[in-house]
Every structure is written in structure tokens, then in C-alpha cells.
C-alpha atoms as a PDB file:
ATOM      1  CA  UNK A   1       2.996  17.466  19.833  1.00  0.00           C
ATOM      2  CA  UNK A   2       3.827  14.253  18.049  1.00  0.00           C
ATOM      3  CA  UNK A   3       0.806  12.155  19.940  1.00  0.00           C
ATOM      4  CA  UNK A   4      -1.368  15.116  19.385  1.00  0.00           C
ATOM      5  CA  UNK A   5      -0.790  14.929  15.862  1.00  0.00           C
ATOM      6  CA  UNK A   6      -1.440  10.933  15.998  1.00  0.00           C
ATOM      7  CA  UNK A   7      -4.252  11.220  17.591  1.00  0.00           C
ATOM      8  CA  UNK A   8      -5.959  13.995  15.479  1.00  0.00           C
ATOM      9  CA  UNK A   9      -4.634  12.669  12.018  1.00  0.00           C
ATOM     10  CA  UNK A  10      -6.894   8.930  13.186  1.00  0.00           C
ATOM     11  CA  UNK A  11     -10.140  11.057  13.765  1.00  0.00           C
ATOM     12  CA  UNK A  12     -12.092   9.977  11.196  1.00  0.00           C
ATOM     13  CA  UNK A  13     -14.746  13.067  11.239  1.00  0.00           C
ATOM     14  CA  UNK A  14     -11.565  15.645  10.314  1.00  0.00           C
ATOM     15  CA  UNK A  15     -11.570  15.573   6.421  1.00  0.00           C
ATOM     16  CA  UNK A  16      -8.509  14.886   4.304  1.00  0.00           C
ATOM     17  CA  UNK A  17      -8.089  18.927   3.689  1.00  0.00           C
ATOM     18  CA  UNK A  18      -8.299  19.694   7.559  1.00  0.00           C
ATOM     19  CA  UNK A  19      -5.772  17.120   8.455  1.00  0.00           C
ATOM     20  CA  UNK A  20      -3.584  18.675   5.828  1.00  0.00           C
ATOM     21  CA  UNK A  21      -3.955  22.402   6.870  1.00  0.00           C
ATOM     22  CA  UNK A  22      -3.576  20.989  10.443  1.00  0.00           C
ATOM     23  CA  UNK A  23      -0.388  19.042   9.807  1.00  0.00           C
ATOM     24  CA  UNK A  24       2.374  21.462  11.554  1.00  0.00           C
ATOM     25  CA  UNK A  25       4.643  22.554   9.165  1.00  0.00           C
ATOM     26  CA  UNK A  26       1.692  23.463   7.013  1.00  0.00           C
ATOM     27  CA  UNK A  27      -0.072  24.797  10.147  1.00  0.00           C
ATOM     28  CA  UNK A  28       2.919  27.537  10.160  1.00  0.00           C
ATOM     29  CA  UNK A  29       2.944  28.208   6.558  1.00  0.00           C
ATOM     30  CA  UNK A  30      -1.145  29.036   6.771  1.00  0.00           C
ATOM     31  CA  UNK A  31      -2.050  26.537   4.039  1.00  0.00           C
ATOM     32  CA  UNK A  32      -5.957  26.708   2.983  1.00  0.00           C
ATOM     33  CA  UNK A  33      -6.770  23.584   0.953  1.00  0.00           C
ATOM     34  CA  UNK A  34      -9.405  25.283  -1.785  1.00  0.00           C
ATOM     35  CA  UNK A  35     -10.345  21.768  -3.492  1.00  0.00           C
ATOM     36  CA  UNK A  36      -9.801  18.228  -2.905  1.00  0.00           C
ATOM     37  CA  UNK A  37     -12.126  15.987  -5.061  1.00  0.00           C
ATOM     38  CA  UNK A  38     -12.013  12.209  -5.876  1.00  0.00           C
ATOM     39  CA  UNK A  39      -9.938  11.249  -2.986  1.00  0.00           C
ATOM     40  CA  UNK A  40      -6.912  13.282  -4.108  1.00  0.00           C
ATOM     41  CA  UNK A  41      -7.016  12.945  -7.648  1.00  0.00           C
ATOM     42  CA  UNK A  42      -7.923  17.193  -7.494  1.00  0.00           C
ATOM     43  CA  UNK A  43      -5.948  19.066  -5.383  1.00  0.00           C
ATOM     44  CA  UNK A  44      -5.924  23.410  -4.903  1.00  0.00           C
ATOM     45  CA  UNK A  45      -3.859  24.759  -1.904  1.00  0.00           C
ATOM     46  CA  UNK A  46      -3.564  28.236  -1.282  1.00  0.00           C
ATOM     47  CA  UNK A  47       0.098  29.697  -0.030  1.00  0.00           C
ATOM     48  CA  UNK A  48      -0.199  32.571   1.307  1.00  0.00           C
ATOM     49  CA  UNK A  49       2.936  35.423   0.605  1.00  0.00           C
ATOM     50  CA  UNK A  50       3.415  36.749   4.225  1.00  0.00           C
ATOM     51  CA  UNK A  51       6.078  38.132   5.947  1.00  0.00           C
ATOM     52  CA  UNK A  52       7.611  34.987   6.660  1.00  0.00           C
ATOM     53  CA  UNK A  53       6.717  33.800   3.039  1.00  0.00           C
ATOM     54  CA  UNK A  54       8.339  36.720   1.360  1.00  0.00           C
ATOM     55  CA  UNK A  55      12.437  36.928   0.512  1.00  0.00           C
ATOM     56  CA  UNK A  56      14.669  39.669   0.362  1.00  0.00           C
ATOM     57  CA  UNK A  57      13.183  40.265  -3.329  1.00  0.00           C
ATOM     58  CA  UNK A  58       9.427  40.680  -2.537  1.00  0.00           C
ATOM     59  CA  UNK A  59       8.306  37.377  -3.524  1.00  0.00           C
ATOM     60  CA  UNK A  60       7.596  33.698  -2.481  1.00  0.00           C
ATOM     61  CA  UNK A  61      10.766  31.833  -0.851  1.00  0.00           C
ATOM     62  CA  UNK A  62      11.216  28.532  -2.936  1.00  0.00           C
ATOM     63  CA  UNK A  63      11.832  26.434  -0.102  1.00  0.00           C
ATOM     64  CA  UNK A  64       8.146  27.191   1.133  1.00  0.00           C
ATOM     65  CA  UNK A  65       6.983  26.218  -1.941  1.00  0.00           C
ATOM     66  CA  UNK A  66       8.836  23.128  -2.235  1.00  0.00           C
ATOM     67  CA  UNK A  67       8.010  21.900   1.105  1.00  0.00           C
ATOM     68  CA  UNK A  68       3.838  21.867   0.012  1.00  0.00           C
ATOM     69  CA  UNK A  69       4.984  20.357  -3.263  1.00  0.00           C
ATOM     70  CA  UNK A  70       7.111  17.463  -2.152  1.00  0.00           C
ATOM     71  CA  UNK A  71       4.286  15.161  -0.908  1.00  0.00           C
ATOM     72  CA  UNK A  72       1.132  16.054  -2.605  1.00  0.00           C
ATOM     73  CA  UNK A  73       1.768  13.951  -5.531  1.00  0.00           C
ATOM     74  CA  UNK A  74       2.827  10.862  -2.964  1.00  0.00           C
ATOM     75  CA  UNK A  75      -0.328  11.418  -0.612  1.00  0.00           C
ATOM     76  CA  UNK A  76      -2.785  11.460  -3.966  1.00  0.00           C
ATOM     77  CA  UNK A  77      -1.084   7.795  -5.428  1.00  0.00           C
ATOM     78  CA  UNK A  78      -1.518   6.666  -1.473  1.00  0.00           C
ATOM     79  CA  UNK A  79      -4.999   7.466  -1.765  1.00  0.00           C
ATOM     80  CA  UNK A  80      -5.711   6.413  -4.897  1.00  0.00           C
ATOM     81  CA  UNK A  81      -3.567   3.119  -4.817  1.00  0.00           C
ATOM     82  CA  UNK A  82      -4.223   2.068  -1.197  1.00  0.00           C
ATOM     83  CA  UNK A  83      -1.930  -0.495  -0.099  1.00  0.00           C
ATOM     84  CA  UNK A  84       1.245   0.384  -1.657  1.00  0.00           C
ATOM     85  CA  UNK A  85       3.791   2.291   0.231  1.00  0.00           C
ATOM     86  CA  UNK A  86       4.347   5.687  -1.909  1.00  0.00           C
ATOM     87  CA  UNK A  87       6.874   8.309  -1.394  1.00  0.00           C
ATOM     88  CA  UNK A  88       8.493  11.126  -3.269  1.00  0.00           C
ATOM     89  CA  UNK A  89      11.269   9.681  -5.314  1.00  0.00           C
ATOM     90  CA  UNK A  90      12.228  13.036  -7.286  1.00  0.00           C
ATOM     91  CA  UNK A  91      10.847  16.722  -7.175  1.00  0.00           C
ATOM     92  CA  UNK A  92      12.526  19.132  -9.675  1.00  0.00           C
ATOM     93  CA  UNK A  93      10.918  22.839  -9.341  1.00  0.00           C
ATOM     94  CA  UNK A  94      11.216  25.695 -12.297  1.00  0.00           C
ATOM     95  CA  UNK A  95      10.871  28.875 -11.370  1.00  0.00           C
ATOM     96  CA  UNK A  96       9.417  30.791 -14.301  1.00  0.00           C
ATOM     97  CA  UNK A  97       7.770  34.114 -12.268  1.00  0.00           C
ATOM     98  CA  UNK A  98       8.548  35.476  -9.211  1.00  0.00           C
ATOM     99  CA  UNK A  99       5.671  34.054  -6.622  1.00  0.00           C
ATOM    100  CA  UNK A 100       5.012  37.738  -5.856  1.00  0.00           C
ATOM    101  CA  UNK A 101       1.323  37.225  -4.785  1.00  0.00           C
ATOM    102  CA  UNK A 102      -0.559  34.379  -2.505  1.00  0.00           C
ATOM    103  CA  UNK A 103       0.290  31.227  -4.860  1.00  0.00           C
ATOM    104  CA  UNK A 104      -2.276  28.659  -5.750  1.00  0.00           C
ATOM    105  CA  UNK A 105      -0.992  25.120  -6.190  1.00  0.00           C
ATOM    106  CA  UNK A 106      -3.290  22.884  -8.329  1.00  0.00           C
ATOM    107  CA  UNK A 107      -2.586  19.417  -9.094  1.00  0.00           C
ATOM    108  CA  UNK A 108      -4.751  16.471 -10.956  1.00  0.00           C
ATOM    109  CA  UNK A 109      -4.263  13.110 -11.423  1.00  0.00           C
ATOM    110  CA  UNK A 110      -5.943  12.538 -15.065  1.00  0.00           C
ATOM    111  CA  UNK A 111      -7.911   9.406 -15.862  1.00  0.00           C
ATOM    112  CA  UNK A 112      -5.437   8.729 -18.111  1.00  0.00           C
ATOM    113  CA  UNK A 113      -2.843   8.711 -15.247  1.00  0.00           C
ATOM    114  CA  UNK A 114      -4.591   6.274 -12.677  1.00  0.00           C
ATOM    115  CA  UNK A 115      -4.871   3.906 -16.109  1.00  0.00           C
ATOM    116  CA  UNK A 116      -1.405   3.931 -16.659  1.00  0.00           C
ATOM    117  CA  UNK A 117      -0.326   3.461 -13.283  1.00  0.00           C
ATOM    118  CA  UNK A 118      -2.780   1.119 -12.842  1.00  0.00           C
ATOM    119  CA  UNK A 119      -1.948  -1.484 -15.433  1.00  0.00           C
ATOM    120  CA  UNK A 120       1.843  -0.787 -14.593  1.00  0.00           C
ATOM    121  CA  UNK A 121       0.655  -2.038 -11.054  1.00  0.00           C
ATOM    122  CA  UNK A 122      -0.549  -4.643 -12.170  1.00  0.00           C
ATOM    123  CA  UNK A 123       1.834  -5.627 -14.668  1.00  0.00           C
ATOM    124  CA  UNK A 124       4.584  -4.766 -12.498  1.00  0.00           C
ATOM    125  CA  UNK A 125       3.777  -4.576  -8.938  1.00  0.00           C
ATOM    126  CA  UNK A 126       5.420  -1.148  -9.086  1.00  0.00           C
ATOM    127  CA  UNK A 127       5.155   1.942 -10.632  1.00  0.00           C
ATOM    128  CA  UNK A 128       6.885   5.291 -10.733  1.00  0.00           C
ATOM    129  CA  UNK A 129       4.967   7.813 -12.625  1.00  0.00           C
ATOM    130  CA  UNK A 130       6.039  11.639 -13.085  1.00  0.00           C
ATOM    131  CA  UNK A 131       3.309  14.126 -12.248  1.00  0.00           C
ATOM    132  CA  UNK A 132       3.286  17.736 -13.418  1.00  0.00           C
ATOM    133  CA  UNK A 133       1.603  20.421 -11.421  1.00  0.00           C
ATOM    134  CA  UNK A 134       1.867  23.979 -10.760  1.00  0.00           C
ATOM    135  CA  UNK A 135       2.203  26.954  -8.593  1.00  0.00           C
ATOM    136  CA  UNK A 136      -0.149  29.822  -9.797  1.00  0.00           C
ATOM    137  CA  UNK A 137      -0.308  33.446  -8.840  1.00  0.00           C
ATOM    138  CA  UNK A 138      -3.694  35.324  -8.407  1.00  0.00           C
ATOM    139  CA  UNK A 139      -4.116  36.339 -12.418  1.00  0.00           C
ATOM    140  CA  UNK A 140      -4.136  32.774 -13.682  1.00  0.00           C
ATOM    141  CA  UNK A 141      -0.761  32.638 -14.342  1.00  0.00           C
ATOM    142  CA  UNK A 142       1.895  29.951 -13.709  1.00  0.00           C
ATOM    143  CA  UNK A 143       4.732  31.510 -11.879  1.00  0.00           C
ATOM    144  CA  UNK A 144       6.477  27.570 -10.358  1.00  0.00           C
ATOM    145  CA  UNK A 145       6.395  24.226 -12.891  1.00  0.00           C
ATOM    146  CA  UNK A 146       6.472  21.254 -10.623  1.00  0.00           C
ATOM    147  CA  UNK A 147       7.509  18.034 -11.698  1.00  0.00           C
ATOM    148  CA  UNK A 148       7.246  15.038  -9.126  1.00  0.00           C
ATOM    149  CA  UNK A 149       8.420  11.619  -8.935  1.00  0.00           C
ATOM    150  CA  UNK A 150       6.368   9.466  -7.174  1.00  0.00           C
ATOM    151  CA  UNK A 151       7.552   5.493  -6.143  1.00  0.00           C
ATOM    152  CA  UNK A 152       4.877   3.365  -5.672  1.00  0.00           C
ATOM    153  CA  UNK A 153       6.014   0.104  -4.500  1.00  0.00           C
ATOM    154  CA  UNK A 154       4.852  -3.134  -2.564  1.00  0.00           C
ATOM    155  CA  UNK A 155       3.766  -3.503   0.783  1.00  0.00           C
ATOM    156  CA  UNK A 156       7.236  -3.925   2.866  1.00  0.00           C
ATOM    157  CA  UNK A 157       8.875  -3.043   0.117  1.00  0.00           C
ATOM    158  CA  UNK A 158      12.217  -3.357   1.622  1.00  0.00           C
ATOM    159  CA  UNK A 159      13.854   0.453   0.509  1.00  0.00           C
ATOM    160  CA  UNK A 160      10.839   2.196   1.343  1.00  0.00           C
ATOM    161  CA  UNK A 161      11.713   5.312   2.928  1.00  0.00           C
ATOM    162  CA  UNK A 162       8.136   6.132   4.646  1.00  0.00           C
ATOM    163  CA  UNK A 163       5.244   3.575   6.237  1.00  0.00           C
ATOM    164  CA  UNK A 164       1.979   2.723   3.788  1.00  0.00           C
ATOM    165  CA  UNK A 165      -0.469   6.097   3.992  1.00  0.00           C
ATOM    166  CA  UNK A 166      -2.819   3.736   5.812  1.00  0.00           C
ATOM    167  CA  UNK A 167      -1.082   3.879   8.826  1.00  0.00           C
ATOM    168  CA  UNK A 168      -0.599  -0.067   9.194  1.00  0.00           C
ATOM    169  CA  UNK A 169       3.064  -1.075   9.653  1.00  0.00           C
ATOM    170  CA  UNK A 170       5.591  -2.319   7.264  1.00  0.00           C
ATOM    171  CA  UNK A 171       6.099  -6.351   8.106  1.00  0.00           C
END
């Protein structure tokens, strides 16, 4: 499964949204990427509330909706900031509603963002900026607050916890 996964995630005529919806975890959990604009910097993903989805109480597990939240943040900055290694350094999740319908996750990386963690780049070498996105029930209405902390560091940054996005190995 792993070399399968390899090997379909390099195809370079699978977009970014298929790859994600492909990925397994996500596979099982019957993610539909809705958007994905700018390389990243929009991102809707539909969670569907299923009978694997659903607790005891009729609505959304958290865990499922922390596992989609953790690295959407991280994959946007690798996109956006290629040649950094980027993971998730932080994810705190609020639950203000009961997920009781299929749950829309939308994030965005404002312009104002990507200037901020630009120059801190740049300045720094390093950045780690706090994003905050949302789960979203069919109404309109936020049900989940998301806030992620991302680490952008240097190439072989030596307490990286994952590989660059690009694939290339850490030296």
C-alpha cells in the first residue's frame, strides 16, 4: 500500500485535491475536496457524518475532525513556501456545535498572512505563524474553531519531525 501511495502521490497529472481525497486515511473518512485555489492558500473539504463519522450522541466524532485539520495548515505553508520543511507544531480544536450534519472545513491563507510569514522568513529564516480555520455545518454555521500552529523551518532543519513537502530528502 505504502509504494502504491508513492507512486500515485509523484503522478504529476493527479491534482493536489485528488491526491488528498486519495491519501488513505482520508480515503476511509470519504473526504471531497470542494475548493483548492492559489496553490493552497483556499482550501474547502467536505466531511461527511456517516455511520462511522457519527458518536454515541448523533454527531461528528472529534477525532475525525482533528485528523483532516492537523495538516492542512502545514501542507498550504509547504506549498506556498517551497523549500522549507513545515509541520504542525500545535492544533487546539473548540467545539462550539455539535457537528450534527456533513461538516465543511474552509481554510485561507490571507495576503496579509503570506506577507507576514514572508518577511519573518526572510528576516528570520523561520517562522511559526497561527492559522485560524473552521469546521462548518450545512446552514453556514461554525460548529469546530480550529487554531493551528504551523513550524516552518530550514531545509535540514535538524528537529524537524517530517521531510520537505517536495519530496527531496533532508541532508
Amino acid at each position: 500500500m505504502q509504494r502504491l501511495m508513492g507512486w500515485l502521490l509523484t503522478r504529476r497529472w493527479l491534482t493536489d485535491a485528488r491526491k488528498l481525497e486519495w491519501y488513505p486515511p482520508f480515503w476511509l473518512m470519504h473526504i471531497r475536496v470542494l475548493e483548492m485555489t492559489n496553490d493552497w492558500r483556499i482550501v474547502r473539504i467536505r466531511l461527511p457524518l456517516n455511520s462511522i463519522s457519527r458518536n454515541p450522541g448523533g454527531v461528528m466524532f472529534g477525532g475525525f475532525q482533528a485528523s483532516l485539520a492537523d495538516p492542512i495548515a502545514a501542507l498550504a505553508c509547504a506549498r506556498v513556501f517551497p523549500g522549507f520543511s513545515v509541520w504542525t507544531r500545535g492544533l487546539h480544536i473548540e467545539f462550539e456545535r455539535g457537528g450534527s450534519t456533513d461538516l465543511e472545513l474552509r481554510f485561507e491563507m490571507t495576503p496579509s498572512q503570506e506577507r507576514d510569514i514572508s518577511a519573518q522568513l526572510a528576516a528570520k529564516g523561520r517562522a511559526t505563524p497561527i492559522f485560524e480555520y473552521g469546521y462548518y455545518l450545512a446552514d453556514g454555521t461554525r460548529c469546530t474553531r480550529i487554531r493551528n500552529t504551523v513550524a516552518i523551518r530550514p531545509r535540514g532543519y535538524d528537529r524537524a519531525t517530517t521531510p520537505p513537502a517536495s519530496g527531496d530528502s533532508v541532508e
